[in-house]
Structures are given as structure tokens and as C-alpha cells.
PDB file of N, CA and C in Angstrom:
ATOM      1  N   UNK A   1      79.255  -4.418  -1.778  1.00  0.00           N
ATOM      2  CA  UNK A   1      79.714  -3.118  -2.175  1.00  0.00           C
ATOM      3  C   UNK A   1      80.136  -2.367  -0.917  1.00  0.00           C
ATOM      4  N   UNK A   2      81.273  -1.955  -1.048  1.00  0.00           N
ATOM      5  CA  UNK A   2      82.216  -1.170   0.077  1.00  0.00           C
ATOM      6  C   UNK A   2      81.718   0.231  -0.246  1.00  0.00           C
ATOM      7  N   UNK A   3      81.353   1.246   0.778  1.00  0.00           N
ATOM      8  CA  UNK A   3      80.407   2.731   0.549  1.00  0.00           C
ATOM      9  C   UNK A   3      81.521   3.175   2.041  1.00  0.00           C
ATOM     10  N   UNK A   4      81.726   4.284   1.442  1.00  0.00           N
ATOM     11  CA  UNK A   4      82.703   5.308   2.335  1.00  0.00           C
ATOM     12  C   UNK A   4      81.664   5.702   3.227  1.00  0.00           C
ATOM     13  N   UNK A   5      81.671   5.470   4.725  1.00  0.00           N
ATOM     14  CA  UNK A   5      80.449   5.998   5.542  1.00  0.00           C
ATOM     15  C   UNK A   5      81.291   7.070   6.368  1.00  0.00           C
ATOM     16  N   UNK A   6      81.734   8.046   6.071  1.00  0.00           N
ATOM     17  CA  UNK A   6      82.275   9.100   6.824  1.00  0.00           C
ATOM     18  C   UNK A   6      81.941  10.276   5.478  1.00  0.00           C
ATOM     19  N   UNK A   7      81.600  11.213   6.301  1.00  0.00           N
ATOM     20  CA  UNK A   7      81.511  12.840   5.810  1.00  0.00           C
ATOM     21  C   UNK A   7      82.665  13.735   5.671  1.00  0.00           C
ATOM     22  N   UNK A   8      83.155  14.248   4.688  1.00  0.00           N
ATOM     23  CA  UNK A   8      84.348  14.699   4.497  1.00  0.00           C
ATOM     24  C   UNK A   8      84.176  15.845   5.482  1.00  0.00           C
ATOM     25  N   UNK A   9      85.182  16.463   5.798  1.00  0.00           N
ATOM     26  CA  UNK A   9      85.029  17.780   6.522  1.00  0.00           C
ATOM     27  C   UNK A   9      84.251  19.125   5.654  1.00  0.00           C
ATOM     28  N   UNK A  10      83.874  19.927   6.266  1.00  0.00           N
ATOM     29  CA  UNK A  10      82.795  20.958   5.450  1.00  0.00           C
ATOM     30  C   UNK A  10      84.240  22.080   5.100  1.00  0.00           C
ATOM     31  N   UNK A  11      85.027  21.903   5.609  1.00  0.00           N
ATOM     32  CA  UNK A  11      86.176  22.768   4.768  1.00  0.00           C
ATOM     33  C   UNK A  11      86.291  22.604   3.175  1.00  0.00           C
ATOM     34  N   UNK A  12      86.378  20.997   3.215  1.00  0.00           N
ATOM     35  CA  UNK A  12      87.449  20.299   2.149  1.00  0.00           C
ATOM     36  C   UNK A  12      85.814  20.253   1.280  1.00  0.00           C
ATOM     37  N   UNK A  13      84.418  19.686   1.907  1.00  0.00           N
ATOM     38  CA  UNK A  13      83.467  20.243   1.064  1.00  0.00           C
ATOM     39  C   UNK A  13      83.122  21.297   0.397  1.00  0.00           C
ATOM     40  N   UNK A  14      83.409  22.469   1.117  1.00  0.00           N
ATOM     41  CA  UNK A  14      83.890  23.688   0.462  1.00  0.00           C
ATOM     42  C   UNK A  14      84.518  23.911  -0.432  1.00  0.00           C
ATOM     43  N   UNK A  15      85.444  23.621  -0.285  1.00  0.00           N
ATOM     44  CA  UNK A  15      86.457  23.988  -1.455  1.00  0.00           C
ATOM     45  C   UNK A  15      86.180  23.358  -2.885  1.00  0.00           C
ATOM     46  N   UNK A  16      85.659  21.918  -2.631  1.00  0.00           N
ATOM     47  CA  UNK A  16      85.270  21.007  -3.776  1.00  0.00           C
ATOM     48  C   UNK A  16      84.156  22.181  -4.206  1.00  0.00           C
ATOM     49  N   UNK A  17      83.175  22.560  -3.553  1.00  0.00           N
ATOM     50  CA  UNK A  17      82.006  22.969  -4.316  1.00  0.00           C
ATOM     51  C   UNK A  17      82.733  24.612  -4.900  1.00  0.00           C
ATOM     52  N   UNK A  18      83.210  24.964  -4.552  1.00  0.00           N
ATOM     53  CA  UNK A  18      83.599  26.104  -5.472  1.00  0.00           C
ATOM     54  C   UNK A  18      84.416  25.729  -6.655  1.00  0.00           C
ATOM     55  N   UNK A  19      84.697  24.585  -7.123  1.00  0.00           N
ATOM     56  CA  UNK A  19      84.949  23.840  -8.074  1.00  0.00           C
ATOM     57  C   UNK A  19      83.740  23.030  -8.628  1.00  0.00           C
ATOM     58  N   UNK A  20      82.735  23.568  -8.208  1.00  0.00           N
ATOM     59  CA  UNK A  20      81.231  22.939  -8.712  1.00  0.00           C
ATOM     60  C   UNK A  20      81.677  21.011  -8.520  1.00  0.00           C
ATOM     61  N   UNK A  21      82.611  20.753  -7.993  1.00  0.00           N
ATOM     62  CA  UNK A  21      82.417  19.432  -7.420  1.00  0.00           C
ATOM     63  C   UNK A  21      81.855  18.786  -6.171  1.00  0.00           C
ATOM     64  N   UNK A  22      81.222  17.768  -6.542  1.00  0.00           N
ATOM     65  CA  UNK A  22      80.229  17.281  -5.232  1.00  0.00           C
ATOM     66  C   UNK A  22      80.587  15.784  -4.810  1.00  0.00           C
ATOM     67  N   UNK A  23      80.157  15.491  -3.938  1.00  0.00           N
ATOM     68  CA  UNK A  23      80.373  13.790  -3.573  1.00  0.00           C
ATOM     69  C   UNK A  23      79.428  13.087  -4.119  1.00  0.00           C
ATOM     70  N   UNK A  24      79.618  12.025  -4.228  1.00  0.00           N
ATOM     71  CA  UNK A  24      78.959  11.102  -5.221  1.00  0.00           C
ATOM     72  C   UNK A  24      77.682  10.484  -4.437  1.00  0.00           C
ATOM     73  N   UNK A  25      76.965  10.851  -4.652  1.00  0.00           N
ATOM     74  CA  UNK A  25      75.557  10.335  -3.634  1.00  0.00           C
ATOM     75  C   UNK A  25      75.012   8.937  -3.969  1.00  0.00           C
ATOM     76  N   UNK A  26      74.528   7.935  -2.991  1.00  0.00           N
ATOM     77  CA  UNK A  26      74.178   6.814  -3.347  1.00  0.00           C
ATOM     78  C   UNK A  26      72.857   6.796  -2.660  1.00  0.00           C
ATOM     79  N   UNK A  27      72.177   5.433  -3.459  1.00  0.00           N
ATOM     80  CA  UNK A  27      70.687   5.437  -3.125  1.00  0.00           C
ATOM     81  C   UNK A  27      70.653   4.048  -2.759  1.00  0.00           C
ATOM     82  N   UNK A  28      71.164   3.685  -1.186  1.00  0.00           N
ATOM     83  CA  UNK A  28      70.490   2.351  -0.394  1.00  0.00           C
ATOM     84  C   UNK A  28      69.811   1.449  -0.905  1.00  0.00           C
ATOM     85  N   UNK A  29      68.537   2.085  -0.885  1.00  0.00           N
ATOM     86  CA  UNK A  29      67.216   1.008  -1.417  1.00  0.00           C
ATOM     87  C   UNK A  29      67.686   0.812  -2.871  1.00  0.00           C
ATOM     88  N   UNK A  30      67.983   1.840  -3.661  1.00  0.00           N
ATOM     89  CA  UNK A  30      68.209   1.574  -5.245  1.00  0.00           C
ATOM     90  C   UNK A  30      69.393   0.231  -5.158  1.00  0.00           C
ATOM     91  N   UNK A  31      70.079   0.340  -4.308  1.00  0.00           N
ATOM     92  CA  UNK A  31      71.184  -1.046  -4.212  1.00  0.00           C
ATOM     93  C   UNK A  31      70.991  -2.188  -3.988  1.00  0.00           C
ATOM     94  N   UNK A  32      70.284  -1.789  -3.072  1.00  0.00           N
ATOM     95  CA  UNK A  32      69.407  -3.133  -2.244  1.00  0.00           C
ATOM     96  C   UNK A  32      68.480  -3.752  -3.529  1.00  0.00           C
ATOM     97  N   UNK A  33      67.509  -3.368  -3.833  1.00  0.00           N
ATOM     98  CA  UNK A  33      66.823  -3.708  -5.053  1.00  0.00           C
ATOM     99  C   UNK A  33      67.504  -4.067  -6.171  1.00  0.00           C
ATOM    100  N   UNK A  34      69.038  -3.706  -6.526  1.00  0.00           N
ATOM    101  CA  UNK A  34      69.888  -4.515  -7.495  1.00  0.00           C
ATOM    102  C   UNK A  34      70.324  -5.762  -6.677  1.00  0.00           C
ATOM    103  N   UNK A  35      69.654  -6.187  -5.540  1.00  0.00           N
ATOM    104  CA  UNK A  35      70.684  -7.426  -4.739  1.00  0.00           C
ATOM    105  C   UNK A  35      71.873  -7.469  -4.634  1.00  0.00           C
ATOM    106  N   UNK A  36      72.513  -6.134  -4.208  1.00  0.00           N
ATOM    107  CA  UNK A  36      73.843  -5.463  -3.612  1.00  0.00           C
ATOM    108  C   UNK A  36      73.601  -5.326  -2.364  1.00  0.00           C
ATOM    109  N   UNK A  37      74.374  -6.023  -1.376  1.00  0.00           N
ATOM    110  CA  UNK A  37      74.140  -5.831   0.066  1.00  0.00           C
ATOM    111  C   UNK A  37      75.512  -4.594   0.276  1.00  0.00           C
ATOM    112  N   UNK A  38      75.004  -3.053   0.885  1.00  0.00           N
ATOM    113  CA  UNK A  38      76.102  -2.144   0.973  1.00  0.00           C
ATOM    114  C   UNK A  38      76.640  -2.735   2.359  1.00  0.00           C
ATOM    115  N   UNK A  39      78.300  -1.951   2.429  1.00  0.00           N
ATOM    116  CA  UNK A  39      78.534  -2.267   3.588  1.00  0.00           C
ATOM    117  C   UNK A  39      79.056  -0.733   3.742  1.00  0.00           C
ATOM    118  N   UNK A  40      79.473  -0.455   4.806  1.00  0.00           N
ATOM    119  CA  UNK A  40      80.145   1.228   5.208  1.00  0.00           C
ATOM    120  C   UNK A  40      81.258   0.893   5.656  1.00  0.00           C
ATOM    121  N   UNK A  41      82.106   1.763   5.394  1.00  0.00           N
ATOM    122  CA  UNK A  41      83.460   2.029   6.053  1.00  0.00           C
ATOM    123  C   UNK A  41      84.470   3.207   5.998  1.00  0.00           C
ATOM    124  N   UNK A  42      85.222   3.409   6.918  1.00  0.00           N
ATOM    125  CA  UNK A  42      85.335   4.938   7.312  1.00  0.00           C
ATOM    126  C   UNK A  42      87.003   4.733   5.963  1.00  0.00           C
ATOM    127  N   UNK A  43      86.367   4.552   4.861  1.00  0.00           N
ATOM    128  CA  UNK A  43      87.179   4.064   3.957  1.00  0.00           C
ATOM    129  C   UNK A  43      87.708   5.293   3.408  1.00  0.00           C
ATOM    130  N   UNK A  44      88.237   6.955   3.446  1.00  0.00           N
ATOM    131  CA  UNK A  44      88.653   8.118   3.133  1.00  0.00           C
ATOM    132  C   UNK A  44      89.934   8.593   3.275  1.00  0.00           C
ATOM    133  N   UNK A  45      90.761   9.236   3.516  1.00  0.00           N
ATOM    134  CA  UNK A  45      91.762   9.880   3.837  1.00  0.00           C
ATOM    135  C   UNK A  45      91.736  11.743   3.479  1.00  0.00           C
ATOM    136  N   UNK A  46      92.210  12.252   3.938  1.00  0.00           N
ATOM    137  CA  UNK A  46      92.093  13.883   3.734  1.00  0.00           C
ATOM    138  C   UNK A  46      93.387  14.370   4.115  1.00  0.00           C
ATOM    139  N   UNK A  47      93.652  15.086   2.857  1.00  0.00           N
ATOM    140  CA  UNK A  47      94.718  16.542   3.221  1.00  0.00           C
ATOM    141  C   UNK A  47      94.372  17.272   1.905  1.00  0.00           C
ATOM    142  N   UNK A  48      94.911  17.950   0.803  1.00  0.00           N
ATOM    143  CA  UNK A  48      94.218  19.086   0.395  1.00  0.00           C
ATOM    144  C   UNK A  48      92.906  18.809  -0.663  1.00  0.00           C
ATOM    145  N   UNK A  49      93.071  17.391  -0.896  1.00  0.00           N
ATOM    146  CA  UNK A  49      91.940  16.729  -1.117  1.00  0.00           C
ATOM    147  C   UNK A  49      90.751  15.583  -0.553  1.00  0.00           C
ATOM    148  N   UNK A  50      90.259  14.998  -1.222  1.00  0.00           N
ATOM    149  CA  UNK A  50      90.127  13.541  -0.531  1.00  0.00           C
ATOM    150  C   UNK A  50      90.015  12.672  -1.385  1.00  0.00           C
ATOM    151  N   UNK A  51      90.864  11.366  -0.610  1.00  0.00           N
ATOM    152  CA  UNK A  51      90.973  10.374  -1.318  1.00  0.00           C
ATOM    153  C   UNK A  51      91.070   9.116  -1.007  1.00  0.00           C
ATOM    154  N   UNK A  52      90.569   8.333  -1.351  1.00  0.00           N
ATOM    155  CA  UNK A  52      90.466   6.436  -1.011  1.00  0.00           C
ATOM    156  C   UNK A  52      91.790   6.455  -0.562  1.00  0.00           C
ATOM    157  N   UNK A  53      91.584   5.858   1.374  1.00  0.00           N
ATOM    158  CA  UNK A  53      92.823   5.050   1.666  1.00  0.00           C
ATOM    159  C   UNK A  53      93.000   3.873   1.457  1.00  0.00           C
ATOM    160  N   UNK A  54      93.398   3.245   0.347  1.00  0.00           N
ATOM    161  CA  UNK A  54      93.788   2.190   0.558  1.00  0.00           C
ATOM    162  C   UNK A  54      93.968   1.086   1.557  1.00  0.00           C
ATOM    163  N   UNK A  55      94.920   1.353   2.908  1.00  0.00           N
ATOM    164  CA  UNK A  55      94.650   0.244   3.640  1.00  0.00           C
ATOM    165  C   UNK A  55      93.471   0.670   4.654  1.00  0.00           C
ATOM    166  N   UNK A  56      92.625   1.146   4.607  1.00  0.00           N
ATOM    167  CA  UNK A  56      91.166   1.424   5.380  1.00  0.00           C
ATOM    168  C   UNK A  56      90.336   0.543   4.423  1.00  0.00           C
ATOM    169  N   UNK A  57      90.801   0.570   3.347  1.00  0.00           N
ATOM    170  CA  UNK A  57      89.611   0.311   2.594  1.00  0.00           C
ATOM    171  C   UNK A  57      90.246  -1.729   2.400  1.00  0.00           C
ATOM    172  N   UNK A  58      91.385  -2.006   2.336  1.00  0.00           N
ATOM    173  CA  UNK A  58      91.789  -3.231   2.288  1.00  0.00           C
ATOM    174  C   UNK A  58      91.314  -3.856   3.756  1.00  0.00           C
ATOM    175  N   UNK A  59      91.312  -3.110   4.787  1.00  0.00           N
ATOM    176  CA  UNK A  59      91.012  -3.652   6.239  1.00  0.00           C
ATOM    177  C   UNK A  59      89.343  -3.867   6.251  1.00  0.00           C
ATOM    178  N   UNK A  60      88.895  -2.966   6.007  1.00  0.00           N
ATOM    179  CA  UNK A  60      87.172  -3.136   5.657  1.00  0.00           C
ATOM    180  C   UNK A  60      86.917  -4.218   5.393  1.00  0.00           C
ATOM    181  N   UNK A  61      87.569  -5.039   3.679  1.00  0.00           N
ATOM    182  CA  UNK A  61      87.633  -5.693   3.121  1.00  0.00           C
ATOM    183  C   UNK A  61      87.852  -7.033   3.545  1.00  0.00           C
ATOM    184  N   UNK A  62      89.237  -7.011   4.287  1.00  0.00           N
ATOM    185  CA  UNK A  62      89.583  -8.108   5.412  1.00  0.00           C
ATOM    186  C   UNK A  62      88.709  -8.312   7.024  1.00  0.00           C
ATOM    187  N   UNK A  63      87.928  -7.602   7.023  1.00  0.00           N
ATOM    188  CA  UNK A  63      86.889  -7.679   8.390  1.00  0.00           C
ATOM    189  C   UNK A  63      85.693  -8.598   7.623  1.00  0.00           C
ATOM    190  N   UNK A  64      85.125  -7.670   6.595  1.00  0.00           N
ATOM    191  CA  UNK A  64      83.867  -8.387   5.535  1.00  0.00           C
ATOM    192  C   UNK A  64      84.326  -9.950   5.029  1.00  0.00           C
ATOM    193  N   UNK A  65      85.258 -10.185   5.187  1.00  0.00           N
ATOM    194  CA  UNK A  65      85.464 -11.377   4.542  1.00  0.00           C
ATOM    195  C   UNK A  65      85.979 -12.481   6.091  1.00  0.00           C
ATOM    196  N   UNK A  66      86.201 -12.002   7.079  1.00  0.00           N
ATOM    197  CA  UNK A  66      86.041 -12.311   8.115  1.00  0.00           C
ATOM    198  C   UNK A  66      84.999 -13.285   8.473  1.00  0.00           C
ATOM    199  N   UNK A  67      84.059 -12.180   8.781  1.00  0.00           N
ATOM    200  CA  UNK A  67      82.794 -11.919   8.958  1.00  0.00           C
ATOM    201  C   UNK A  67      81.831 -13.320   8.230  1.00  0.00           C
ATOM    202  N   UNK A  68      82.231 -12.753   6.846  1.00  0.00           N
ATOM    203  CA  UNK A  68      81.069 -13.512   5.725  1.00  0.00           C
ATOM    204  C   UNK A  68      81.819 -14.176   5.250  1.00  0.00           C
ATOM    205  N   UNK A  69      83.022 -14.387   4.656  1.00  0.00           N
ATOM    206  CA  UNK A  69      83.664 -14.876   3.551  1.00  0.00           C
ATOM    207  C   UNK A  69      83.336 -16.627   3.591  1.00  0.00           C
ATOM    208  N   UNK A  70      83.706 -16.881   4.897  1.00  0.00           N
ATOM    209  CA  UNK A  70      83.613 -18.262   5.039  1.00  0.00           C
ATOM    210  C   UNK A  70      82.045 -18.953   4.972  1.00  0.00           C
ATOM    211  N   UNK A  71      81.225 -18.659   5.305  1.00  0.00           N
ATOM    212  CA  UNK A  71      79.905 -18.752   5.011  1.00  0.00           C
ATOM    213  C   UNK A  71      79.599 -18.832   3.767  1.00  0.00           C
ATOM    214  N   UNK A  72      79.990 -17.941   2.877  1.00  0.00           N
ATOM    215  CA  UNK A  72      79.856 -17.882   1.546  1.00  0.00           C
ATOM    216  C   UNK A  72      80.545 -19.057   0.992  1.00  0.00           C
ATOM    217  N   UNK A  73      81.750 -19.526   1.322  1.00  0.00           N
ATOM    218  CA  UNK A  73      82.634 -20.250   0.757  1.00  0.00           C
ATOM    219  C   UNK A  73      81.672 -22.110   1.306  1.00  0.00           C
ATOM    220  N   UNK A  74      81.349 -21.976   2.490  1.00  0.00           N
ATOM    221  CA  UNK A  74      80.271 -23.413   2.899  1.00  0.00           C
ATOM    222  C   UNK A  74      79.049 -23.089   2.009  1.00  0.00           C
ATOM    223  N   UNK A  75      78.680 -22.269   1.551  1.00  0.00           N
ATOM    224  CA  UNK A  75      77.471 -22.136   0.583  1.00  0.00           C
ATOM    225  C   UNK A  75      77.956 -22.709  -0.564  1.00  0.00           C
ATOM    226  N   UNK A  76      78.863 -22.250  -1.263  1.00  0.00           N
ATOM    227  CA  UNK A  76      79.392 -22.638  -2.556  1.00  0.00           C
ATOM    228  C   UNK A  76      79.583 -23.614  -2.483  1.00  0.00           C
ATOM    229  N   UNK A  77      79.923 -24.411  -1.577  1.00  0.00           N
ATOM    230  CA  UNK A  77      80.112 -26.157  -1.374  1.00  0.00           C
ATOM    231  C   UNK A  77      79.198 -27.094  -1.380  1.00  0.00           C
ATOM    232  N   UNK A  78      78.040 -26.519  -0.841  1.00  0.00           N
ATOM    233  CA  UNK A  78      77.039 -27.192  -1.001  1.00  0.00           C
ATOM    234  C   UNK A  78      75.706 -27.039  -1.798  1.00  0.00           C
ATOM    235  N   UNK A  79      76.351 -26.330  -2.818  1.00  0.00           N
ATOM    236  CA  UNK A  79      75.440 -26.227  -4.106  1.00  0.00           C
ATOM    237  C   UNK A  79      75.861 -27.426  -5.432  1.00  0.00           C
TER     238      UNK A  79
END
């Protein structure tokens, strides 16, 4: 699971909360205990809102699979 690890600016937080909107809070351990390993990434973009960048969040994606993908893929082989 890909988790946006950057803090929006307290402007653009502002403004959301006078729209009684908030950011979506997550609970680590509650993830971890579903056997979801989180990962972070500065996966956001900002101008009068905020919103998933796409290629931040595709590059994340392409690092994690870097990283792990192939490991995973010699696991699956030898099951």
C-alpha cells in the first residue's frame, strides 16, 4: 500500500477545513495487522487544491517494484 507521506501545506489545510474537510488519517499498526506492508511517498501535488500526482505516485511504484518486485517474482517460482 502506497500512503502519501508529505503534509499538505497549512494554507491549503485551511481552507479544506473551513469546508469541514479533513485528510484521510491512517492507522500503521491497524495495516500492519491486516498484513499490508505501508510504503510512503511524497505522492501529492498542490495548487488550489490537492491532488494525487500521478507520475510521483507511478515513480514510487516503479522504485517499490525495483526494490521488491523481483524477489517477489523468485518467491513465486519457487512455491
Amino acid at each position: 500500500m502506497v500512503l502519501n507521506g508529505r503534509r499538505p501545506t497549512e494554507t491549503l489545510l485551511q481552507s479544506y477545513a473551513e469546508e469541514n474537510q479533513f485528510p484521510v488519517q491512517f492507522d500503521i499498526n491497524a495495516t500492519r495487522e491486516l498484513g499490508v506492508t505501508p510504503f510512503f511517498g511524497d505522492i501529492i501535488s498542490e495548487g488550489d487544491y490537492v491532488r494525487h500526482d500521478s507520475a510521483a505516485l507511478a515513480e514510487t511504484i516503479f522504485r517499490l517494484y525495483d526494490r521488491y518486485g523481483r524477489t517477489l517474482e523468485r518467491m513465486r517460482k519457487e512455491q
